[in-house]
Protein backbone atom coordinates (compact mmCIF):
# COMPACT_ATOMS: atom_id res chain seq x y z
CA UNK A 1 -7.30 -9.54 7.64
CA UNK A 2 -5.63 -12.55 8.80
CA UNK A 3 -5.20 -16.08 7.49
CA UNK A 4 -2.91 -19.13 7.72
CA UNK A 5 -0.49 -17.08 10.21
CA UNK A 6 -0.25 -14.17 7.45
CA UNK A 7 -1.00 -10.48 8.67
CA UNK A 8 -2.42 -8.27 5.81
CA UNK A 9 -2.40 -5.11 6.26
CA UNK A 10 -2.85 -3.70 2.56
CA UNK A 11 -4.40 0.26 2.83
CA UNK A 12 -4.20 2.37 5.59
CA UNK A 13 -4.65 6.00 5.25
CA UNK A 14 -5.18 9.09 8.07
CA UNK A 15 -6.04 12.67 8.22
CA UNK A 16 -2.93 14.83 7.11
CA UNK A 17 -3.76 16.94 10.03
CA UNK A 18 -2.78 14.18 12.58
CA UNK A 19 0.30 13.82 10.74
CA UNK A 20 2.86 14.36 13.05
CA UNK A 21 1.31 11.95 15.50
CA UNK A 22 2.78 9.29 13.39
CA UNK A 23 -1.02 7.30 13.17
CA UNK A 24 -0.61 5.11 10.84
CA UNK A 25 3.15 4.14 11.96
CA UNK A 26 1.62 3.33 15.67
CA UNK A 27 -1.27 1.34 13.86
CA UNK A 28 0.85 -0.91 12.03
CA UNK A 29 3.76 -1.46 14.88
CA UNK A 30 0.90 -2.19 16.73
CA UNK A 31 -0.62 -5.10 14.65
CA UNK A 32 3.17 -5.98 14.24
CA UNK A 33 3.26 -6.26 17.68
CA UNK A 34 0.22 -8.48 18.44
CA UNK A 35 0.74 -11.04 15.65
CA UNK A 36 4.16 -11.69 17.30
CA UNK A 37 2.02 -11.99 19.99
CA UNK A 38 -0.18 -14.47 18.78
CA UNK A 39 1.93 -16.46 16.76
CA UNK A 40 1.98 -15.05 13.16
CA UNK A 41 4.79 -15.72 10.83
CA UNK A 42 4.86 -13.11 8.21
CA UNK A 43 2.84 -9.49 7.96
CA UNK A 44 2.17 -8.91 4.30
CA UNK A 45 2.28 -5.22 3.86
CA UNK A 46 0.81 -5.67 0.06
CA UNK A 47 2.49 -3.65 -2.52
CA UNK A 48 4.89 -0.71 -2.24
CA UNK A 49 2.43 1.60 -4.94
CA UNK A 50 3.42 1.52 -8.71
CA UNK A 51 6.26 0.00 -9.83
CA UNK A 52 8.80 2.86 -11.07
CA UNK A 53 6.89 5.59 -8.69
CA UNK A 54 8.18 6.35 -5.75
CA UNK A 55 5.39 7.91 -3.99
CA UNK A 56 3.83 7.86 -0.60
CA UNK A 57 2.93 3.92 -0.06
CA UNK A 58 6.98 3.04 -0.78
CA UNK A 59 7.87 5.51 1.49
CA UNK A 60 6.14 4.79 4.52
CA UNK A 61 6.43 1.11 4.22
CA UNK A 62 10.09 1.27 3.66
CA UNK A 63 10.51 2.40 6.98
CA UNK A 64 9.51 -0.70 8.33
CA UNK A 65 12.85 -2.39 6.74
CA UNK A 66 10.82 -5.40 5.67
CA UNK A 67 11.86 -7.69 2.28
CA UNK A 68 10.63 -6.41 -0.77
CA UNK A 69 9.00 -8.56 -3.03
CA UNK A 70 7.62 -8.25 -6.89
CA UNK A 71 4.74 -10.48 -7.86
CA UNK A 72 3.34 -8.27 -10.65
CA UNK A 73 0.13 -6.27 -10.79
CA UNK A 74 -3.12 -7.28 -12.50
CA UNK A 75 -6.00 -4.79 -13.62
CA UNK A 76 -9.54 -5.56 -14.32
CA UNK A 77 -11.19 -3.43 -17.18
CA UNK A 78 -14.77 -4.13 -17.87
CA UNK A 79 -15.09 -0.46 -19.53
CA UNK A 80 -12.12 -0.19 -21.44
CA UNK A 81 -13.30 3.13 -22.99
CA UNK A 82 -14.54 4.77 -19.83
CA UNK A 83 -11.02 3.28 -17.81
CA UNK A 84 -9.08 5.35 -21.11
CA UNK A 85 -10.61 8.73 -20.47
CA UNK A 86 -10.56 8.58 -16.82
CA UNK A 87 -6.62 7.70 -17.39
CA UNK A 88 -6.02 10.54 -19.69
CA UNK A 89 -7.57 12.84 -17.17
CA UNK A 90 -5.54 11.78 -14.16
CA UNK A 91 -2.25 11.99 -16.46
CA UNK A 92 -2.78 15.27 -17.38
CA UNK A 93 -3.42 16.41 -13.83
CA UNK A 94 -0.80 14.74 -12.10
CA UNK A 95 1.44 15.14 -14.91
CA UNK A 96 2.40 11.07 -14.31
CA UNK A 97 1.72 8.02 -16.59
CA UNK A 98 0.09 5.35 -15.34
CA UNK A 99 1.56 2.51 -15.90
């Protein structure tokens, strides 16, 4: 998505298969590439995952040696009861709080 010379390029994701074609690295250098192109001034990469967990979205987009920036995270929770048992299901099964 692109607006007011700002590149987003939030999610990205590729079959673990393809891995060591680097996919998703030539994806974004590419997009990179053409907003230099055509006159873009920043490339928002979005957030780096979960504050506190370093996990797979921090580690692929620190490669790209960009500033990193903090603005917070919000959550919607229309089903607050629902969202609470679907939280204590993922914790116990990836043995990490969500935070």
């Amino acid at each position: 998505m692109n607006y007011n010379k700002v590149i987003f390029d939030w999610y990205a994701a590729s079959d673990k298969n393809y891995s060591n074609f680097y996919v998703n690295e030539i994806l974004v250098w590419n997009t990179i590439c053409w907003g230099i192109h055509n006159n873009y001034k920043i490339f928002d990469f979005g957030g780096a995952g979960l504050k506190g967990q370093y996990y797979g979205p921090a580690k692929f987009k620190e490669k790209f040696k960009g500033n990193l920036v903090e603005f917070g995270r919000y959550r919607f929770i229309p089903y607050k009861k629902t969202y609470s048992v679907l939280v204590n299901i993922y914790e116990k099964i990836t043995k990490s709080k969500v935070s």
